[in-house]
PDB file of N, CA and C in Angstrom:
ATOM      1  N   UNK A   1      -3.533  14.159-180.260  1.00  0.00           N
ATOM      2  CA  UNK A   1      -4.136  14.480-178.997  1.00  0.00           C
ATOM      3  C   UNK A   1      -3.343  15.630-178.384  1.00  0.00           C
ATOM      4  N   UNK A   2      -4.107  16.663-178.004  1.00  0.00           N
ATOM      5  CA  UNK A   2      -3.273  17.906-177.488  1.00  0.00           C
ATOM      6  C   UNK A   2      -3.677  17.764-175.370  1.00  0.00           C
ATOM      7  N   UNK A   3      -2.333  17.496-175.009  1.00  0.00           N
ATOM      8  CA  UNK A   3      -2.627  17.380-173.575  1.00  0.00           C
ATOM      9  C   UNK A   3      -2.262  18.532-172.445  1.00  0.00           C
ATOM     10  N   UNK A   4      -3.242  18.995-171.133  1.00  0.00           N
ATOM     11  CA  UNK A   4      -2.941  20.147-170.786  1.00  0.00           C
ATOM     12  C   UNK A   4      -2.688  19.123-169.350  1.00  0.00           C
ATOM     13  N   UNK A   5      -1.270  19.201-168.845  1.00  0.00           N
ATOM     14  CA  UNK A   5      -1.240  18.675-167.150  1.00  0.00           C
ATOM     15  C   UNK A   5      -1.606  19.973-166.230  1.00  0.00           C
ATOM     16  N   UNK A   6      -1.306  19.344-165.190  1.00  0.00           N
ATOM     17  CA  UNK A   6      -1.866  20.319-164.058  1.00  0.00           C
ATOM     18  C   UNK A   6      -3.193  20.782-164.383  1.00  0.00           C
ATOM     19  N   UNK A   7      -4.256  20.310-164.588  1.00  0.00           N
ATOM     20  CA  UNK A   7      -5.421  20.814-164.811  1.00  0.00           C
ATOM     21  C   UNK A   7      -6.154  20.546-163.179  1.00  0.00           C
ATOM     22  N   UNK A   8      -7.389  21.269-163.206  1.00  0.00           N
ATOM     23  CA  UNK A   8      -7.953  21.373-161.935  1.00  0.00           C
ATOM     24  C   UNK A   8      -8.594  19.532-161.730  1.00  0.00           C
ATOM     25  N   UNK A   9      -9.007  18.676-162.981  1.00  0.00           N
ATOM     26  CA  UNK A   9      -9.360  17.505-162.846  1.00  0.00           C
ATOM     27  C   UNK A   9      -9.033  16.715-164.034  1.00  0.00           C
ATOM     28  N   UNK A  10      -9.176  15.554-164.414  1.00  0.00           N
ATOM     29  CA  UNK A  10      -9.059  14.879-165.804  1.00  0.00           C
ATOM     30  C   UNK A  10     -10.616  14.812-166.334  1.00  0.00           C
ATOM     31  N   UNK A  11     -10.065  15.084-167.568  1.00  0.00           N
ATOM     32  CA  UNK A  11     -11.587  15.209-168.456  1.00  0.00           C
ATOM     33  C   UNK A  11     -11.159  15.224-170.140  1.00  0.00           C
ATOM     34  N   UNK A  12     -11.930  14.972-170.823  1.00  0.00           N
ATOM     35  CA  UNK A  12     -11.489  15.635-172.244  1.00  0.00           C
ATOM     36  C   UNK A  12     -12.674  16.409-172.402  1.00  0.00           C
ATOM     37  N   UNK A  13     -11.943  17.579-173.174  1.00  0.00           N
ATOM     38  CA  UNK A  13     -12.083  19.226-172.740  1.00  0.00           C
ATOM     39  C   UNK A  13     -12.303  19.550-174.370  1.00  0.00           C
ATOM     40  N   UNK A  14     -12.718  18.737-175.147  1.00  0.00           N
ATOM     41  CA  UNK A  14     -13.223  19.074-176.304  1.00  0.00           C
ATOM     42  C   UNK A  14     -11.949  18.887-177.503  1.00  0.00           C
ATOM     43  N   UNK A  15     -12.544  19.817-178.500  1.00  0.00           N
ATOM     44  CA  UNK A  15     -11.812  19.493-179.567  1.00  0.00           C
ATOM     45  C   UNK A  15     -10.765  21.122-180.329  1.00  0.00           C
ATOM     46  N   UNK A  16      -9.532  20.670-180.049  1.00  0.00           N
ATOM     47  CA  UNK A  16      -8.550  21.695-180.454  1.00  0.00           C
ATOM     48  C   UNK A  16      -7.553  22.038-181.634  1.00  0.00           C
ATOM     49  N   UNK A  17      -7.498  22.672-182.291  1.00  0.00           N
ATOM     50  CA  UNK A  17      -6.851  22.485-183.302  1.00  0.00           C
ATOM     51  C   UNK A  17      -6.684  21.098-184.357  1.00  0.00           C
ATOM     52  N   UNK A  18      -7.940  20.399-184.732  1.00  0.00           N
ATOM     53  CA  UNK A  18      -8.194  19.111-184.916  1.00  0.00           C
ATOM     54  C   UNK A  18      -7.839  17.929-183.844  1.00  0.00           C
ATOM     55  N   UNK A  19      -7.947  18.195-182.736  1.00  0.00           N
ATOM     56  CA  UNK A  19      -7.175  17.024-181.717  1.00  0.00           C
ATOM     57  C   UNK A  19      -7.939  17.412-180.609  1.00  0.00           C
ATOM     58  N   UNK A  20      -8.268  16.065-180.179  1.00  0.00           N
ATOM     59  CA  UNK A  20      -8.786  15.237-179.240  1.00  0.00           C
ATOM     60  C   UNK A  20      -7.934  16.317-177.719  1.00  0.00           C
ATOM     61  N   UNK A  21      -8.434  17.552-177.069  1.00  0.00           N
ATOM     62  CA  UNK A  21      -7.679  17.400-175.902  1.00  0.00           C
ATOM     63  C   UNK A  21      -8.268  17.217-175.163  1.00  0.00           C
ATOM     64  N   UNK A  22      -7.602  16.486-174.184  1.00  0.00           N
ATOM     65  CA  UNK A  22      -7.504  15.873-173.009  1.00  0.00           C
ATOM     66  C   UNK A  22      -6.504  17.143-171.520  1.00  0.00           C
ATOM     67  N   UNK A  23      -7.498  17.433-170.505  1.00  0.00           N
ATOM     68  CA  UNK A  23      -6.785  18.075-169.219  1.00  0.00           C
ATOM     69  C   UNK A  23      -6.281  16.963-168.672  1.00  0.00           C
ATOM     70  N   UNK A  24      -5.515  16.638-167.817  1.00  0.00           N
ATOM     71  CA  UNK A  24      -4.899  15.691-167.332  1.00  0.00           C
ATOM     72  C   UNK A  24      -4.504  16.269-165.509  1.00  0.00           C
ATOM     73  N   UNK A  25      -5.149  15.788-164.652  1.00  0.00           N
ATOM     74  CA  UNK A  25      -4.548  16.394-162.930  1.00  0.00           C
ATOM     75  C   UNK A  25      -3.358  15.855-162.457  1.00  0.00           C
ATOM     76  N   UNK A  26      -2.510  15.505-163.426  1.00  0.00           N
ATOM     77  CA  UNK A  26      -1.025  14.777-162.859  1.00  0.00           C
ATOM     78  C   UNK A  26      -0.090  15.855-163.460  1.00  0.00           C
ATOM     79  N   UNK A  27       0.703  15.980-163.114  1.00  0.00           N
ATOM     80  CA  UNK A  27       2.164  16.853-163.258  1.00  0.00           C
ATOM     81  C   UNK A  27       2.807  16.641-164.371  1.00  0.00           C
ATOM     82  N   UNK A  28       3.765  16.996-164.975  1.00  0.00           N
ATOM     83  CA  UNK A  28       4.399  16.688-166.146  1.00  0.00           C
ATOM     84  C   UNK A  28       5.654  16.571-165.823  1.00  0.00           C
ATOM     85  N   UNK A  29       5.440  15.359-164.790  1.00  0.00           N
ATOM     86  CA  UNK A  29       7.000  15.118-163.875  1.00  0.00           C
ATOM     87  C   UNK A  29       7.229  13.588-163.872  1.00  0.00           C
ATOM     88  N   UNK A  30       8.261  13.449-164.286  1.00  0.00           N
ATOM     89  CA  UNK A  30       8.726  12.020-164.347  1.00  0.00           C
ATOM     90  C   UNK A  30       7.861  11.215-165.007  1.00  0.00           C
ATOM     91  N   UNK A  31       7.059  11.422-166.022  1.00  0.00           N
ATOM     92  CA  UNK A  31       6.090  10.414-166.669  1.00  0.00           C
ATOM     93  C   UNK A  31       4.714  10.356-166.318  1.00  0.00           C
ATOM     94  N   UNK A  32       4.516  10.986-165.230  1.00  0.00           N
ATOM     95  CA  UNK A  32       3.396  10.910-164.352  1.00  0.00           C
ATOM     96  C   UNK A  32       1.885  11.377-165.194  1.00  0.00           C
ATOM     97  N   UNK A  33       2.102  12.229-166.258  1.00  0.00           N
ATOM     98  CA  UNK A  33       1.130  12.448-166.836  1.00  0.00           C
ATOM     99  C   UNK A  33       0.953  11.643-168.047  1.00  0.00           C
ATOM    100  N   UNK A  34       1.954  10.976-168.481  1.00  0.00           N
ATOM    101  CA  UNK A  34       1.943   9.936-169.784  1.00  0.00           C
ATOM    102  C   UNK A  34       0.915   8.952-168.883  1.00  0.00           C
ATOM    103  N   UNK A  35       1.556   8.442-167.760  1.00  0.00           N
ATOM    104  CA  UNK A  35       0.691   7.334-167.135  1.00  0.00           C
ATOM    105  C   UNK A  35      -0.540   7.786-167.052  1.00  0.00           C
ATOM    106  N   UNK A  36      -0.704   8.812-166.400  1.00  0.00           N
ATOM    107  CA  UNK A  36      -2.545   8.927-166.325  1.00  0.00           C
ATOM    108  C   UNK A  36      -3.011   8.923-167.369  1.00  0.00           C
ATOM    109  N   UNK A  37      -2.372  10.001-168.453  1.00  0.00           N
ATOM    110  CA  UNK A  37      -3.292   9.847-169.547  1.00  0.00           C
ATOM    111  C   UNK A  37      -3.502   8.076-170.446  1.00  0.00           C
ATOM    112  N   UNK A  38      -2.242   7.458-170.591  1.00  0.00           N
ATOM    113  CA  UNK A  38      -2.577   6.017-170.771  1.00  0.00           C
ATOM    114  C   UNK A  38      -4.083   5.472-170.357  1.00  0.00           C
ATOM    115  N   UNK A  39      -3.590   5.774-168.667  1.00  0.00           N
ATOM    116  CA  UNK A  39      -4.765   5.106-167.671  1.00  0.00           C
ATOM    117  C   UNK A  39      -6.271   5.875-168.456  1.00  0.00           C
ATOM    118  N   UNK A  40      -6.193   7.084-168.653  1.00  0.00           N
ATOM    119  CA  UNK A  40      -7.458   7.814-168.542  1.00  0.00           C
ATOM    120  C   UNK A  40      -8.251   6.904-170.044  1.00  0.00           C
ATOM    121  N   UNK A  41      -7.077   7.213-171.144  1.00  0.00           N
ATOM    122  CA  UNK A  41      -7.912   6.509-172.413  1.00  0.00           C
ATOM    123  C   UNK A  41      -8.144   5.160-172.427  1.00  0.00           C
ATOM    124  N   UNK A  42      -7.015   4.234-171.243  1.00  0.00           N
ATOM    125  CA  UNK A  42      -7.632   3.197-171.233  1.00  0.00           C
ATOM    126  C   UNK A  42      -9.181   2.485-171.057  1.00  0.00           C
ATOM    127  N   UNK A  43      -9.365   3.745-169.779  1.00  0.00           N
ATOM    128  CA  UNK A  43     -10.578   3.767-169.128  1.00  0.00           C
ATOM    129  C   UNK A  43     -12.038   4.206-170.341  1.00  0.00           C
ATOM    130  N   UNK A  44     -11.511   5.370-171.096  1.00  0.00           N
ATOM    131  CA  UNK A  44     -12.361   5.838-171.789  1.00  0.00           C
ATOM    132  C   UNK A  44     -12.920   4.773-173.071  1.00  0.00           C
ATOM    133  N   UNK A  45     -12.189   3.859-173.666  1.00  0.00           N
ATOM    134  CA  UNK A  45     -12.256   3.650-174.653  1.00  0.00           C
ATOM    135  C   UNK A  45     -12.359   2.077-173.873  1.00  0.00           C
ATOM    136  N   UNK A  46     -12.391   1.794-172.767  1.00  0.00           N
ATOM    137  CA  UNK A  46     -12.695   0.434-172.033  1.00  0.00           C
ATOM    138  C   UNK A  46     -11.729  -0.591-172.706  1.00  0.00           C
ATOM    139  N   UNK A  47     -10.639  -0.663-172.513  1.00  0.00           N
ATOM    140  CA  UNK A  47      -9.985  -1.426-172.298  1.00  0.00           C
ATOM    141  C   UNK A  47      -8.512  -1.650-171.262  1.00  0.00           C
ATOM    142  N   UNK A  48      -7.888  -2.214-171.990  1.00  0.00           N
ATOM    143  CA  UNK A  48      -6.809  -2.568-170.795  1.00  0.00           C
ATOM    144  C   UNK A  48      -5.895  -1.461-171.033  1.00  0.00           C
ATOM    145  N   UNK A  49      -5.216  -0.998-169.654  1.00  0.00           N
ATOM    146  CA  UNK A  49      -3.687  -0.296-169.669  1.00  0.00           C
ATOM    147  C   UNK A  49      -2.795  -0.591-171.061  1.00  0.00           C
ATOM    148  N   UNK A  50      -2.532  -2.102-170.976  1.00  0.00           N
ATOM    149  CA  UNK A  50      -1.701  -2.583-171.943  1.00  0.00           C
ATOM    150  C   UNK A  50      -1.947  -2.327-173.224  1.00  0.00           C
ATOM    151  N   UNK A  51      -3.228  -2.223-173.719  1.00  0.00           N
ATOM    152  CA  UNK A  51      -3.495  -2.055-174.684  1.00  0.00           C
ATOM    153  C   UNK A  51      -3.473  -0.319-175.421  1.00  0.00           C
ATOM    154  N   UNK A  52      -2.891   0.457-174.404  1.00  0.00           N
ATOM    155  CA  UNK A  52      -2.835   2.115-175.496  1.00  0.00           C
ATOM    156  C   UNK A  52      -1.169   2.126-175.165  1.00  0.00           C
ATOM    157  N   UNK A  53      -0.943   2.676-176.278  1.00  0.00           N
ATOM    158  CA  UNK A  53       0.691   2.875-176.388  1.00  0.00           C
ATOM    159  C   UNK A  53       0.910   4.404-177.024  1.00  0.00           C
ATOM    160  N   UNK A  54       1.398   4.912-175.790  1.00  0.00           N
ATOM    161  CA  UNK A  54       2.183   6.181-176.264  1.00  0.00           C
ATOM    162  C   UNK A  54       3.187   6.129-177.578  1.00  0.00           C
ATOM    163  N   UNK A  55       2.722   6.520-178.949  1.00  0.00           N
ATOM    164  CA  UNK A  55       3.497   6.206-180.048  1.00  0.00           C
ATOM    165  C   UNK A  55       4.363   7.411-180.600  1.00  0.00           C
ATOM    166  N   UNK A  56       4.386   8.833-179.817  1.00  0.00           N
ATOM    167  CA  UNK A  56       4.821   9.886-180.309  1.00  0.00           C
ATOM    168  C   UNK A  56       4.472  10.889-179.354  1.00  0.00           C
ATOM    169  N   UNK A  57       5.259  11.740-178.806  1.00  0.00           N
ATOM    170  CA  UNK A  57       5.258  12.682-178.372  1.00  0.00           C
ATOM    171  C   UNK A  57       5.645  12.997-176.466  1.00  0.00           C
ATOM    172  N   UNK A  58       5.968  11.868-176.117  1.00  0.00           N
ATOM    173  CA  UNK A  58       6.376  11.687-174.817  1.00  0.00           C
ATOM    174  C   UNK A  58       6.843  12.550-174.230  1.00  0.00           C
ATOM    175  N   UNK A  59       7.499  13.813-174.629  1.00  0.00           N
ATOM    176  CA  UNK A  59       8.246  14.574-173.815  1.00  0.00           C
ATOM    177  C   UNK A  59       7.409  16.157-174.499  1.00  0.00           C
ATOM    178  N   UNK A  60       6.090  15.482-174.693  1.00  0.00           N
ATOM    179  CA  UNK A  60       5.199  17.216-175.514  1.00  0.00           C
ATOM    180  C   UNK A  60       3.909  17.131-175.383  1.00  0.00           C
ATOM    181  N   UNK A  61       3.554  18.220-175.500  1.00  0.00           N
ATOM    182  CA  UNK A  61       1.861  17.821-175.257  1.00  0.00           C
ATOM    183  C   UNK A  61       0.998  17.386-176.334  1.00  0.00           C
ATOM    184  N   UNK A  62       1.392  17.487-177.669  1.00  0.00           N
ATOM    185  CA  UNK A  62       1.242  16.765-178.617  1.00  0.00           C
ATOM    186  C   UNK A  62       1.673  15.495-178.574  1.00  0.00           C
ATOM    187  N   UNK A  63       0.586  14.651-178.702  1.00  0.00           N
ATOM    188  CA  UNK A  63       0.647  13.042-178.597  1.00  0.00           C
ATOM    189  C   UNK A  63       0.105  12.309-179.330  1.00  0.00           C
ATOM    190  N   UNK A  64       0.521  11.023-180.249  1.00  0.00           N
ATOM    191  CA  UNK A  64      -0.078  10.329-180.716  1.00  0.00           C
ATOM    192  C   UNK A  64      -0.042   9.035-179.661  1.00  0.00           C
ATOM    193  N   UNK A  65      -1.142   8.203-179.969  1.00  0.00           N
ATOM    194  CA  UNK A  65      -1.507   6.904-178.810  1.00  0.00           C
ATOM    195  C   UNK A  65      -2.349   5.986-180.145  1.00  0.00           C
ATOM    196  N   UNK A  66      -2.007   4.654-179.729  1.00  0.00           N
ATOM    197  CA  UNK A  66      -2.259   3.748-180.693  1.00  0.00           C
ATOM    198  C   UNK A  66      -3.451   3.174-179.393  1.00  0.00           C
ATOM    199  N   UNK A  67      -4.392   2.846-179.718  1.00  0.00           N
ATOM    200  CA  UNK A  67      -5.289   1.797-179.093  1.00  0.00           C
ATOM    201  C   UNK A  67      -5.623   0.740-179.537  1.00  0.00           C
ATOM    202  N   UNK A  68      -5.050  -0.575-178.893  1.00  0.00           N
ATOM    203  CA  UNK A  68      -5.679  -1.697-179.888  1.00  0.00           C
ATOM    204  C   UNK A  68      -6.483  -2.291-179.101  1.00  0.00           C
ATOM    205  N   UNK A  69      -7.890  -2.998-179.942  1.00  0.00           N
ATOM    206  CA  UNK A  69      -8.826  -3.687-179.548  1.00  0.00           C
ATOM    207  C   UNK A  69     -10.353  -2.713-178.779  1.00  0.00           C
ATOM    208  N   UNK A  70      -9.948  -0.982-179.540  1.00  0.00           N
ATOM    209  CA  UNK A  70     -10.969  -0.012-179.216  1.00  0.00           C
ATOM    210  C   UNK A  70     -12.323  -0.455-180.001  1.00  0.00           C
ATOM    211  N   UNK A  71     -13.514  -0.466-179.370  1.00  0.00           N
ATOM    212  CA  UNK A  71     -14.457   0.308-180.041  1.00  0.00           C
ATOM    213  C   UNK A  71     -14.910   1.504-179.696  1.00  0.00           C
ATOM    214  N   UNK A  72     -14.981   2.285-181.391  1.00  0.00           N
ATOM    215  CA  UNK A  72     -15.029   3.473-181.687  1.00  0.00           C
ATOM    216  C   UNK A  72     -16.271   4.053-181.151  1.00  0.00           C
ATOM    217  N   UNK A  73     -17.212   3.012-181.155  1.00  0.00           N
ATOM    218  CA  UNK A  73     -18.796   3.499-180.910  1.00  0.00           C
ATOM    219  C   UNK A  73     -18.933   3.987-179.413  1.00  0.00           C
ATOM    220  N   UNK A  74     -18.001   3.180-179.033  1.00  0.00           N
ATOM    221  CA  UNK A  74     -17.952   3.384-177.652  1.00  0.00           C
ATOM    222  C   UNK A  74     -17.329   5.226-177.031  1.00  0.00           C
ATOM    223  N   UNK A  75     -16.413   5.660-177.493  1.00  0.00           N
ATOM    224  CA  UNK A  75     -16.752   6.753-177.472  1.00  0.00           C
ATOM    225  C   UNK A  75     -18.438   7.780-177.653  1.00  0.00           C
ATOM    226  N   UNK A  76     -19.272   7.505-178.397  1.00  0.00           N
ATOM    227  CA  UNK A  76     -20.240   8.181-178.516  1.00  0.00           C
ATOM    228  C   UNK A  76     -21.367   7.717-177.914  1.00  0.00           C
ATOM    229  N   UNK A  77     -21.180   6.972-176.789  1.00  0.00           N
ATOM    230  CA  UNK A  77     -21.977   6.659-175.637  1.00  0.00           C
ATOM    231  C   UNK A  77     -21.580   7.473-174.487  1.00  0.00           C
TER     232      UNK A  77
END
């Protein structure tokens, strides 16, 4: 997942260099954009906070995120 903070809103903004990016409207200050984006795919992929885990890339805009208990289909609704 390639992530851009400070964007004018949160959205995913298509597809980049094979990866999922995601704009993100939170800062890249103190975690603040790890959390939204958590929050945002939680939301997207309908499930819980708890359930996406930042697995790589915490301090970059390259990110891997594990989701458990996603359905996939659910994206293409």
């Amino acid at each position: 997942m390639l992530v851009v903070p400070r964007a004018s809103r949160t959205r995913v903004a298509g597809i980049q260099e094979g990866r999922l990016k995601v704009q993100l409207a939170a800062p890249p200050v103190d975690g603040e954009a790890n959390a939204a984006l958590v929050e945002f795919v939680a939301e997207l992929f309908g499930v819980r906070r708890s359930a996406v885990t930042l697995v790589a890339g915490a301090a970059s805009r390259r990110k891997r995120l594990r989701v458990a208990g996603a359905d996939p289909a659910r994206l293409t609704t």
